[in-house]
PDB file of N, CA and C in Angstrom:
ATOM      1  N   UNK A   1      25.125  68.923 -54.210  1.00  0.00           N
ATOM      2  CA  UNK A   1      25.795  69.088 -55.489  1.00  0.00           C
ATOM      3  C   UNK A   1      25.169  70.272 -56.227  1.00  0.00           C
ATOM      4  N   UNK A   2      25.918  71.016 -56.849  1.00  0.00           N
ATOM      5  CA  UNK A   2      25.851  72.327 -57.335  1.00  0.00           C
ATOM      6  C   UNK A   2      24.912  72.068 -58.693  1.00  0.00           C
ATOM      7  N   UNK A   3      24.080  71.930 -59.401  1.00  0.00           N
ATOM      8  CA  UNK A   3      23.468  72.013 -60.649  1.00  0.00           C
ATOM      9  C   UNK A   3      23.932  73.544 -61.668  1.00  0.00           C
ATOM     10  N   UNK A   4      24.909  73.322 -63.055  1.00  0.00           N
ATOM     11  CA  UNK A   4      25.157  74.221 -63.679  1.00  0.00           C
ATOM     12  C   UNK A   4      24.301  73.608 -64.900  1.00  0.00           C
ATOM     13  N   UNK A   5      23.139  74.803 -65.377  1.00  0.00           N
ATOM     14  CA  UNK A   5      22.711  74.191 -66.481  1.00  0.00           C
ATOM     15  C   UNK A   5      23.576  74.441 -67.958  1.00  0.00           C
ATOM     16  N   UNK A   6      23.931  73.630 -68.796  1.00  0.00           N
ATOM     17  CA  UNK A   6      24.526  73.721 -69.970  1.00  0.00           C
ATOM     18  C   UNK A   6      23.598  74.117 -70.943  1.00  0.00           C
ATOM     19  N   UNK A   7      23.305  75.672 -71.962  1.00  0.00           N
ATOM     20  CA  UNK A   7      22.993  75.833 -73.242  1.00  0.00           C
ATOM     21  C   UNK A   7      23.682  75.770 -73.990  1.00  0.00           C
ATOM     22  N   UNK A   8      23.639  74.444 -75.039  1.00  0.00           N
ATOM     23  CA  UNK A   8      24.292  74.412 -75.991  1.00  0.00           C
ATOM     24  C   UNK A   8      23.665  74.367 -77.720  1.00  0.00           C
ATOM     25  N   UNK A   9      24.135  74.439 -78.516  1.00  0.00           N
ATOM     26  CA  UNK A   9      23.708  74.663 -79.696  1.00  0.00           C
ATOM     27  C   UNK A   9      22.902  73.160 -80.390  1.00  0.00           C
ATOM     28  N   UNK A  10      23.787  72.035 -79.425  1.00  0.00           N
ATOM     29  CA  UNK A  10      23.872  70.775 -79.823  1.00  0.00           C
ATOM     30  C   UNK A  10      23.954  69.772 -78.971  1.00  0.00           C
ATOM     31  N   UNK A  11      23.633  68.641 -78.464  1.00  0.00           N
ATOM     32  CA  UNK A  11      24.023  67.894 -77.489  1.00  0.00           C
ATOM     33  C   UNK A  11      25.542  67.212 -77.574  1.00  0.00           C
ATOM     34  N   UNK A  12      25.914  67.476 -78.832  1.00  0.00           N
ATOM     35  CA  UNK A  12      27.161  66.562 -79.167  1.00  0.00           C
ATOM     36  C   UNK A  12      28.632  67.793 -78.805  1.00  0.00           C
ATOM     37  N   UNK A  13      27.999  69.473 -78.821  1.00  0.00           N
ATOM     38  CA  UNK A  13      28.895  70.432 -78.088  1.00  0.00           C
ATOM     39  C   UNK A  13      28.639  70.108 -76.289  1.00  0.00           C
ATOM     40  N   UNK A  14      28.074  69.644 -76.142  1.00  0.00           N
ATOM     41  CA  UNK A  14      27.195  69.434 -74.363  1.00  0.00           C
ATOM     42  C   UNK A  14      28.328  68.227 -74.030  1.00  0.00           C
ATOM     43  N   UNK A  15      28.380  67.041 -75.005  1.00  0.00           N
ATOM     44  CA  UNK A  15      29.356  66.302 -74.243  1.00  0.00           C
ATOM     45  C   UNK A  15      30.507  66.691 -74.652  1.00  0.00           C
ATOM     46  N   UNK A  16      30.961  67.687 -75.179  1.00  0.00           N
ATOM     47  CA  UNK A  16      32.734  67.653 -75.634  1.00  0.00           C
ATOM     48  C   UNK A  16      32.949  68.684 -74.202  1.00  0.00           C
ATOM     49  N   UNK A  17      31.851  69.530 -73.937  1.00  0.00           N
ATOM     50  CA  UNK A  17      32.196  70.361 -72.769  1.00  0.00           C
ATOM     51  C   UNK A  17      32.031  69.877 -71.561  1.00  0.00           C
ATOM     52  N   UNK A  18      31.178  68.941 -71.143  1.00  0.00           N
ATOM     53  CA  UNK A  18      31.392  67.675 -70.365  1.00  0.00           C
ATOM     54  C   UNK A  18      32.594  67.046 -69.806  1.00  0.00           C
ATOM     55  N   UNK A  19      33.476  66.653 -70.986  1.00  0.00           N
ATOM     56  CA  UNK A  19      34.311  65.895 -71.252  1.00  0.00           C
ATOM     57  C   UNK A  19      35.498  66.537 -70.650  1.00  0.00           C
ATOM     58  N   UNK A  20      35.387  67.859 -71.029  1.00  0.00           N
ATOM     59  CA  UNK A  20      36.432  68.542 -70.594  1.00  0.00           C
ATOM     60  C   UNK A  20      37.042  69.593 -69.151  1.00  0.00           C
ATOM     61  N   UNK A  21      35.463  69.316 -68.817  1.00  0.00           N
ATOM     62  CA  UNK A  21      35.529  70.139 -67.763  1.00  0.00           C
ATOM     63  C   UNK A  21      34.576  69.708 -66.786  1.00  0.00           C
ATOM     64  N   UNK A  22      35.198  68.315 -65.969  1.00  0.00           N
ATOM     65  CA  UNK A  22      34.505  67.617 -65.019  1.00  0.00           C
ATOM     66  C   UNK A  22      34.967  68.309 -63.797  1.00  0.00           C
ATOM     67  N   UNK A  23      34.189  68.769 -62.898  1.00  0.00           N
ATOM     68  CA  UNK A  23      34.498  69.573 -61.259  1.00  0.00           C
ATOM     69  C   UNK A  23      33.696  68.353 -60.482  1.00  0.00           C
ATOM     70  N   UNK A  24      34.224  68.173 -59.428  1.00  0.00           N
ATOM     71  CA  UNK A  24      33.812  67.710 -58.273  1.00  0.00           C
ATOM     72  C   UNK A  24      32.685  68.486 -57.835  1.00  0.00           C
ATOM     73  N   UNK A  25      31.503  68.136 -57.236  1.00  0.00           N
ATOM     74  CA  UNK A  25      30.737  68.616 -56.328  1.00  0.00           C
ATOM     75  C   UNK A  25      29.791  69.769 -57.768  1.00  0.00           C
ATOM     76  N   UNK A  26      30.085  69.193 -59.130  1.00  0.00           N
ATOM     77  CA  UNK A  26      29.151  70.265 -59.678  1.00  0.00           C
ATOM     78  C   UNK A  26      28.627  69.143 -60.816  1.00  0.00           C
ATOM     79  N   UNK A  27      27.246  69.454 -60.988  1.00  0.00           N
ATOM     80  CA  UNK A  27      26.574  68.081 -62.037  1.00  0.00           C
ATOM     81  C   UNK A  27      26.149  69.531 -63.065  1.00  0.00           C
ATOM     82  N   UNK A  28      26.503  68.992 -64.534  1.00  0.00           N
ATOM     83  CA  UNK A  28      26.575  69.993 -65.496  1.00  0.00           C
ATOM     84  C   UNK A  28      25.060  69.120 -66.145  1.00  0.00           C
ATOM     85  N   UNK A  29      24.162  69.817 -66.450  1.00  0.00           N
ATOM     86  CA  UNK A  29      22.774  69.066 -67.055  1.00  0.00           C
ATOM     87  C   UNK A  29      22.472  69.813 -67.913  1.00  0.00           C
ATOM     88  N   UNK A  30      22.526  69.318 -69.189  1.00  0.00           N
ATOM     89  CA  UNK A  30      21.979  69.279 -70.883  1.00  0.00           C
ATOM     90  C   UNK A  30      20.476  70.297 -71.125  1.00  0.00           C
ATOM     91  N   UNK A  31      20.469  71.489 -71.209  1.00  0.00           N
ATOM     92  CA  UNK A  31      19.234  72.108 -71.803  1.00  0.00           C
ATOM     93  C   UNK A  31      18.779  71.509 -73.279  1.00  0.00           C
ATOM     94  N   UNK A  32      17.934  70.294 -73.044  1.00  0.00           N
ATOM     95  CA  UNK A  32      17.767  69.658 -74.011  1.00  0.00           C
ATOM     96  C   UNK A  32      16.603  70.720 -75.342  1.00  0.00           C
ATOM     97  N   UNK A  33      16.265  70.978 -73.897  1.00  0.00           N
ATOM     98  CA  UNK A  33      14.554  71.913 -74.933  1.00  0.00           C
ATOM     99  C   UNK A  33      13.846  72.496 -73.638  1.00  0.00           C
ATOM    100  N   UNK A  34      12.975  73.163 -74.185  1.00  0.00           N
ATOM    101  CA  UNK A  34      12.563  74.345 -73.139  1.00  0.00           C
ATOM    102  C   UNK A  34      11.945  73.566 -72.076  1.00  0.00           C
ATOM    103  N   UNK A  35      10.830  72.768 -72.556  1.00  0.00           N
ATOM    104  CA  UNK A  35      10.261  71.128 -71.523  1.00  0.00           C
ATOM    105  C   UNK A  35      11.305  70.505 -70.264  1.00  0.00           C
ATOM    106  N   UNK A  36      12.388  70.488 -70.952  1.00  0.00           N
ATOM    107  CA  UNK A  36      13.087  69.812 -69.830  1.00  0.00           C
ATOM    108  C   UNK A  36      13.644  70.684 -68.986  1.00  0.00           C
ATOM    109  N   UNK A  37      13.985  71.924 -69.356  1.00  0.00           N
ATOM    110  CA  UNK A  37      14.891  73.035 -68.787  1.00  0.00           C
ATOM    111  C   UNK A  37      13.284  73.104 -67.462  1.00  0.00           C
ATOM    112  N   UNK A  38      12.269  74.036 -67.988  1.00  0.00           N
ATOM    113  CA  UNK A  38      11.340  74.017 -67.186  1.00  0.00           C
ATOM    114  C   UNK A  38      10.812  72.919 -66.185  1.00  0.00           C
ATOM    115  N   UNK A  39      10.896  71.405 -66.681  1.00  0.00           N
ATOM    116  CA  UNK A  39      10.490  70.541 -66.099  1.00  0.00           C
ATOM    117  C   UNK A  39      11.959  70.342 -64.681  1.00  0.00           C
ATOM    118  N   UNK A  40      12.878  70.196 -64.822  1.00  0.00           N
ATOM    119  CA  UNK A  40      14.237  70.252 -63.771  1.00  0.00           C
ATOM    120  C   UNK A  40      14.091  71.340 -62.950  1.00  0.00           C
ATOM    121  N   UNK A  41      13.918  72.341 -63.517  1.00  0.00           N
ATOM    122  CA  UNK A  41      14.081  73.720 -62.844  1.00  0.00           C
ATOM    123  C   UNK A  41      12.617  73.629 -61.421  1.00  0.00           C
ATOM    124  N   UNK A  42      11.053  73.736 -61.857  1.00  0.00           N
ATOM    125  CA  UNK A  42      10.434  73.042 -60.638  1.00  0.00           C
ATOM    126  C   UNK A  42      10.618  71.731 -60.021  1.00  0.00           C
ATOM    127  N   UNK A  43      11.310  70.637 -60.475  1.00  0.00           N
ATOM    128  CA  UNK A  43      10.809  69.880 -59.463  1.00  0.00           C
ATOM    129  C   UNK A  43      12.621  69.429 -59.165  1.00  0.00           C
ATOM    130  N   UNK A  44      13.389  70.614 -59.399  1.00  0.00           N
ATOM    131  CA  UNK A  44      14.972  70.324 -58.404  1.00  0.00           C
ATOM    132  C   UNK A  44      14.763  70.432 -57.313  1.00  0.00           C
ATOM    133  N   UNK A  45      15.271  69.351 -56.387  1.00  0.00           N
ATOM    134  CA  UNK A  45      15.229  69.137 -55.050  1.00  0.00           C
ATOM    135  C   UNK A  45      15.533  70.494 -54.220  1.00  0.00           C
ATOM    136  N   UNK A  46      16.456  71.305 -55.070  1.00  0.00           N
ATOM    137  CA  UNK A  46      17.284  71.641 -54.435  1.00  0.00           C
ATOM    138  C   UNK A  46      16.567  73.694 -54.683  1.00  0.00           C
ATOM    139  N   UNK A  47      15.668  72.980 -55.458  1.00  0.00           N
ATOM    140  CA  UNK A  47      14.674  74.329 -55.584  1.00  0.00           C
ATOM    141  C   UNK A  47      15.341  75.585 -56.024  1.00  0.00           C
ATOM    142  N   UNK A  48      15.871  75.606 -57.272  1.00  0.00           N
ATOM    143  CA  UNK A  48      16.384  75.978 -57.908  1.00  0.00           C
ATOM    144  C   UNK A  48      16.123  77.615 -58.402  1.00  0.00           C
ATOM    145  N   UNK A  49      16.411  78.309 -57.703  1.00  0.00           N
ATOM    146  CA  UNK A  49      16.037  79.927 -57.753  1.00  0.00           C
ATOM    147  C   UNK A  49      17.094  80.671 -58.189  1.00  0.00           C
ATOM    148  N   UNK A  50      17.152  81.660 -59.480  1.00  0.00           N
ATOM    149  CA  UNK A  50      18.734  82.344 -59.891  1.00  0.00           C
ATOM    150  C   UNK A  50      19.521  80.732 -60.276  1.00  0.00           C
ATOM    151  N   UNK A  51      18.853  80.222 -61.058  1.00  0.00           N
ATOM    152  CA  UNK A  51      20.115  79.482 -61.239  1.00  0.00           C
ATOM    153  C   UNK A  51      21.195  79.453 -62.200  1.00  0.00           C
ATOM    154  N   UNK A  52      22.579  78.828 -61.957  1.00  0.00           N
ATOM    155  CA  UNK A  52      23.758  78.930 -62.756  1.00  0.00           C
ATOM    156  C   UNK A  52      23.993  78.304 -63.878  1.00  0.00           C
ATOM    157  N   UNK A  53      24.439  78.705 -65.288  1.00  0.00           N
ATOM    158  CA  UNK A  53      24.369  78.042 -66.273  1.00  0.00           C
ATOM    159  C   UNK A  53      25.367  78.741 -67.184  1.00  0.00           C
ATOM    160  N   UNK A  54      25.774  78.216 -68.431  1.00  0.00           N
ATOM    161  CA  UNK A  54      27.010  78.571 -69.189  1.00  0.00           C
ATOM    162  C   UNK A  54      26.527  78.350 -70.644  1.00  0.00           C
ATOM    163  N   UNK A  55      26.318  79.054 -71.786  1.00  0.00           N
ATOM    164  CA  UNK A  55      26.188  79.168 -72.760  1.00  0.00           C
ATOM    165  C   UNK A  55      27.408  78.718 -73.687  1.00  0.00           C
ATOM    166  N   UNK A  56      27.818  77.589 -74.571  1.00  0.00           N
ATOM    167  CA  UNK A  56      28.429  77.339 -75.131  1.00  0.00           C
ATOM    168  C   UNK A  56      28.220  76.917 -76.594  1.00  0.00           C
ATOM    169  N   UNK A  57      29.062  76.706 -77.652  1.00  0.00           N
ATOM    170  CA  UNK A  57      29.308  76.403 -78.566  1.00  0.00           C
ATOM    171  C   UNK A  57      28.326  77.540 -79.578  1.00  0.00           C
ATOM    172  N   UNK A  58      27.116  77.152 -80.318  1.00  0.00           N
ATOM    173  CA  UNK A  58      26.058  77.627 -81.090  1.00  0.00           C
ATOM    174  C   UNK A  58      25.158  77.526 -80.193  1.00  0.00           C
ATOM    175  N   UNK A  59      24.921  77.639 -78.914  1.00  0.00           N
ATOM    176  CA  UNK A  59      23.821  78.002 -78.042  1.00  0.00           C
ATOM    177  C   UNK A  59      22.547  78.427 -78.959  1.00  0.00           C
ATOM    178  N   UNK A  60      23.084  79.679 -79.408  1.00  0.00           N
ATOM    179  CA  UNK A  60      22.208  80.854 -80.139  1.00  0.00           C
ATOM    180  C   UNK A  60      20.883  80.286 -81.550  1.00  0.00           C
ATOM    181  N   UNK A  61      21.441  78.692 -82.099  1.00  0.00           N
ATOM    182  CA  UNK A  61      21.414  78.367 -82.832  1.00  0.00           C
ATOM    183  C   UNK A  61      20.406  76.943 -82.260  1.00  0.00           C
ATOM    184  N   UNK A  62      20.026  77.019 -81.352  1.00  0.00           N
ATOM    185  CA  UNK A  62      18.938  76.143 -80.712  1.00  0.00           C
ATOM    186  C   UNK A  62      17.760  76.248 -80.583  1.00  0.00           C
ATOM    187  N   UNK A  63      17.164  75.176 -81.162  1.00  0.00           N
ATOM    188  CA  UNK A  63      15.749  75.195 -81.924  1.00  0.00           C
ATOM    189  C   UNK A  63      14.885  76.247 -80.439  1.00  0.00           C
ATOM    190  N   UNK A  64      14.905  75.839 -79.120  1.00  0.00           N
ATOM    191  CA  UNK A  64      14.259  76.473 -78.482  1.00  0.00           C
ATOM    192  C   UNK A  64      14.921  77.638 -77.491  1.00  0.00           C
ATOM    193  N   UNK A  65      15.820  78.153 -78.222  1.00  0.00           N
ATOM    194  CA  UNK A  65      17.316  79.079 -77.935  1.00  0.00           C
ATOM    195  C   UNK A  65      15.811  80.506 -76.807  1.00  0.00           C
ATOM    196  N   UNK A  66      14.944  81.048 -77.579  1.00  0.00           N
ATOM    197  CA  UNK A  66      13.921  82.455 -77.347  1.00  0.00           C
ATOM    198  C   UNK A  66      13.266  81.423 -76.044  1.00  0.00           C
ATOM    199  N   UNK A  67      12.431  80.477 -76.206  1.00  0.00           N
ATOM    200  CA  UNK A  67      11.954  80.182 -75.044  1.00  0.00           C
ATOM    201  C   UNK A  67      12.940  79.936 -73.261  1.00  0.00           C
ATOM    202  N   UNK A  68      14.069  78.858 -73.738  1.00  0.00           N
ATOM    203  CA  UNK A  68      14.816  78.787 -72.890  1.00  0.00           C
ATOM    204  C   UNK A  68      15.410  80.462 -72.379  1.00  0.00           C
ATOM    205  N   UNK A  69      15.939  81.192 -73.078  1.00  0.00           N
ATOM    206  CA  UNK A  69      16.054  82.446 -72.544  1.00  0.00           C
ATOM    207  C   UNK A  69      15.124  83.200 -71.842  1.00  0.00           C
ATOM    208  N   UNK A  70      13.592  83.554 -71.987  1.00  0.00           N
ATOM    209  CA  UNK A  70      12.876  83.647 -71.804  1.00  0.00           C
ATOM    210  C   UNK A  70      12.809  83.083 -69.841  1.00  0.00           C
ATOM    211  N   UNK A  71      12.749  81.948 -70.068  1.00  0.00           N
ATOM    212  CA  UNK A  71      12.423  80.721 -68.574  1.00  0.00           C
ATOM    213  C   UNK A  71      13.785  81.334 -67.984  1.00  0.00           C
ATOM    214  N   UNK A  72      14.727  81.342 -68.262  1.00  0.00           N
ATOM    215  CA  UNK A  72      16.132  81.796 -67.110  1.00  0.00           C
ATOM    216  C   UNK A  72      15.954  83.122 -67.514  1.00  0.00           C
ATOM    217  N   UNK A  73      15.851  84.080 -67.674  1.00  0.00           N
ATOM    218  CA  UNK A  73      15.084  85.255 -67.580  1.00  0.00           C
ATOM    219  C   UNK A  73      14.509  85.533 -66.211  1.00  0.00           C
ATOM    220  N   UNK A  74      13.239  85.192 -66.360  1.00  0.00           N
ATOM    221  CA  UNK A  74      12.414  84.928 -65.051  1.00  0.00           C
ATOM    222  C   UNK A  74      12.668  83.982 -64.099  1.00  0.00           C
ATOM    223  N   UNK A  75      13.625  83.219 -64.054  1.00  0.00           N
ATOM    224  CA  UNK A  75      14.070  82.607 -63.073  1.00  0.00           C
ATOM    225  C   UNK A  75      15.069  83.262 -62.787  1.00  0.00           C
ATOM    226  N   UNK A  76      15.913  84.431 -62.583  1.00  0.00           N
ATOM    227  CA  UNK A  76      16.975  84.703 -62.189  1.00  0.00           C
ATOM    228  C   UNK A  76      16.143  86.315 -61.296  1.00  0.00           C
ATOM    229  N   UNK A  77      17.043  86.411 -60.301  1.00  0.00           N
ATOM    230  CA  UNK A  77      15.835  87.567 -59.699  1.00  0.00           C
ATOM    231  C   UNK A  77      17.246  88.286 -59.313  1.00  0.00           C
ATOM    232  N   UNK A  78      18.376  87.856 -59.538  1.00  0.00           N
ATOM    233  CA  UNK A  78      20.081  88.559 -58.953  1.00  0.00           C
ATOM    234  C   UNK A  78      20.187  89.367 -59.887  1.00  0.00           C
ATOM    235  N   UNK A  79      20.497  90.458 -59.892  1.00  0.00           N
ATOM    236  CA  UNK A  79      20.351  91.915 -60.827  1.00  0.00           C
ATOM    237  C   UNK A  79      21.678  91.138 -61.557  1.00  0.00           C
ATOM    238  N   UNK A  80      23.202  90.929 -60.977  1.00  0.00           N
ATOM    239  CA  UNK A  80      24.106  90.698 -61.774  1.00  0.00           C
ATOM    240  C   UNK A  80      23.539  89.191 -63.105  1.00  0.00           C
ATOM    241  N   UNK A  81      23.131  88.124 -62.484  1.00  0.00           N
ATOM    242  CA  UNK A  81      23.005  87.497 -63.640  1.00  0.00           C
ATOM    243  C   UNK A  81      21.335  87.895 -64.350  1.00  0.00           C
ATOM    244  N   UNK A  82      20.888  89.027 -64.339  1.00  0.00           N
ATOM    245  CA  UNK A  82      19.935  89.587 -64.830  1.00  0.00           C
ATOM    246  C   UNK A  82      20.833  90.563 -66.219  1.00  0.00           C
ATOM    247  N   UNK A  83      21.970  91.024 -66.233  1.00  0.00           N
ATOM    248  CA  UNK A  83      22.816  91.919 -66.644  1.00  0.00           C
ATOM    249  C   UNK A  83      23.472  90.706 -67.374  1.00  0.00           C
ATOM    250  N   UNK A  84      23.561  89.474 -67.235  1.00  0.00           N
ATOM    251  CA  UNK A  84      24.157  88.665 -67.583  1.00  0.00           C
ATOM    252  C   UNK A  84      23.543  88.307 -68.944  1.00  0.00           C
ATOM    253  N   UNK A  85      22.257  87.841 -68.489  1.00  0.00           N
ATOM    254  CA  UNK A  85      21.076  87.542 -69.257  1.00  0.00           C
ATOM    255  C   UNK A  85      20.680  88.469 -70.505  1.00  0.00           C
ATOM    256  N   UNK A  86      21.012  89.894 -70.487  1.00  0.00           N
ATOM    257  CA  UNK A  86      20.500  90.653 -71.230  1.00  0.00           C
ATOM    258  C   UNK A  86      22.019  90.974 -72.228  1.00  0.00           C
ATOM    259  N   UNK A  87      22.819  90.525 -71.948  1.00  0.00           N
ATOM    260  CA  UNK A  87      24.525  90.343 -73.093  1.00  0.00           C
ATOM    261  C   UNK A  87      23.785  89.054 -73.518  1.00  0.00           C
ATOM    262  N   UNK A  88      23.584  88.118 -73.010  1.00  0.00           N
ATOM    263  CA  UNK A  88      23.176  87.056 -73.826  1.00  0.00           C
ATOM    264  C   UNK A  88      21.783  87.299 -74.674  1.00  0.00           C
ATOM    265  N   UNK A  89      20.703  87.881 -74.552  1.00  0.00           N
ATOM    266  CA  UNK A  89      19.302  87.885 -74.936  1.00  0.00           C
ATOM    267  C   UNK A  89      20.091  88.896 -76.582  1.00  0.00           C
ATOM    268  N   UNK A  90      21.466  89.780 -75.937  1.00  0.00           N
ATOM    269  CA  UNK A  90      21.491  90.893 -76.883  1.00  0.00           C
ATOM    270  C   UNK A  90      22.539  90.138 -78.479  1.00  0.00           C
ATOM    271  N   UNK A  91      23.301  88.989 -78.002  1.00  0.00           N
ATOM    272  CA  UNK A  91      23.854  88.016 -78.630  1.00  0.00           C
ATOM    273  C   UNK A  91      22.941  87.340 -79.874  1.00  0.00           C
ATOM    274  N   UNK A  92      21.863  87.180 -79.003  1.00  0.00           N
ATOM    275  CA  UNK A  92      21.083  85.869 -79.720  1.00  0.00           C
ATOM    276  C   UNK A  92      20.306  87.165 -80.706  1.00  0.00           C
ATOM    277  N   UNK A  93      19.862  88.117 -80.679  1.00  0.00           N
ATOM    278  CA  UNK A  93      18.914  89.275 -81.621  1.00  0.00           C
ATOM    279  C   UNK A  93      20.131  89.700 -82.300  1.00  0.00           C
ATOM    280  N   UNK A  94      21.327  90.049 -82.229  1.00  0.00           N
ATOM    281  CA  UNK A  94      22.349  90.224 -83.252  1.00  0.00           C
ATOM    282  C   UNK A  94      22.357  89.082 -84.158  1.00  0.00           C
ATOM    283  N   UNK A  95      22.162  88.071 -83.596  1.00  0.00           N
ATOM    284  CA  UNK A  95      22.707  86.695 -84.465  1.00  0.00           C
ATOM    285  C   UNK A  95      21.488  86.333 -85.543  1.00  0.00           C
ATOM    286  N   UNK A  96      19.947  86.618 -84.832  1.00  0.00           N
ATOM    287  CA  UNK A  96      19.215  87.018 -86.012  1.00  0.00           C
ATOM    288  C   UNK A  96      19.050  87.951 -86.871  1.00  0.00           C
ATOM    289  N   UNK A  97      19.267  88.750 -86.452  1.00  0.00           N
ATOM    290  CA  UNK A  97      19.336  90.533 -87.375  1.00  0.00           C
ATOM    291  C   UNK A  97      20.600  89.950 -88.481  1.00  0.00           C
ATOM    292  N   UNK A  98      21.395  89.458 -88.132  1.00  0.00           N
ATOM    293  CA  UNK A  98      22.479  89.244 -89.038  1.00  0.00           C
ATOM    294  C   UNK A  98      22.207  88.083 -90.426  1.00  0.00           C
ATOM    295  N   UNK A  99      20.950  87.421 -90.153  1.00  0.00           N
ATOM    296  CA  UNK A  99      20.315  86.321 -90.320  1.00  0.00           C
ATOM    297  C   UNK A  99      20.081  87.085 -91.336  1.00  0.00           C
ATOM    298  N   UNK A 100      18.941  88.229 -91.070  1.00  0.00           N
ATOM    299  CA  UNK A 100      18.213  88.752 -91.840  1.00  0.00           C
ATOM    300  C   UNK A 100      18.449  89.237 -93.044  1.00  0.00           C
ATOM    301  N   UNK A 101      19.490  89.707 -93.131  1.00  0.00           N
ATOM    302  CA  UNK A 101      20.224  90.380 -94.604  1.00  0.00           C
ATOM    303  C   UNK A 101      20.593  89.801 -95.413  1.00  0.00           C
TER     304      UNK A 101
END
């Protein structure tokens, strides 16, 4: 079974996207906080290298939004979701800069 990790802003956006978009053969798992993201990520069976994940709702807006980016950062070693990573890293520093004013 495929592991897609879910960043969401909220756990309560985690199950509406859940809800809506159940696939066969793919288990969607909750980036609760940076602890758990890190803690799944070493000890997945399935040894989890470059792995796949989907940013939804207020992602950006999650208490451990810089660390979790950070950990799939360095876990991704595929230049494309490296390119992926850096539209998202460039999302989340707009969304504070915008903060700022």
């Amino acid at each position: 079974m495929k592991t897609v990790y879910v960043i969401a802003g909220n756990e309560k956006e985690f199950w509406e996207h859940e809800g809506t978009n159940k696939t066969n053969g793919i288990l969607y798992y909750y980036v609760k906080d940076y602890n758990s993201l890190r803690e799944h990520m070493l000890f997945n069976p399935d040894g989890i290298f470059n792995p796949d994940g989907i940013f939804i709702g207020t992602w950006y807006t999650h208490p451990d939004i810089y660390h979790i980016l950070q950990e799939l950062t360095l876990a991704c070693d595929d230049p494309k979701k490296q390119a992926i990573m850096q539209t998202v890293r460039k999302k989340y520093t707009d969304y504070l800069s915008s903060r700022m004013k």
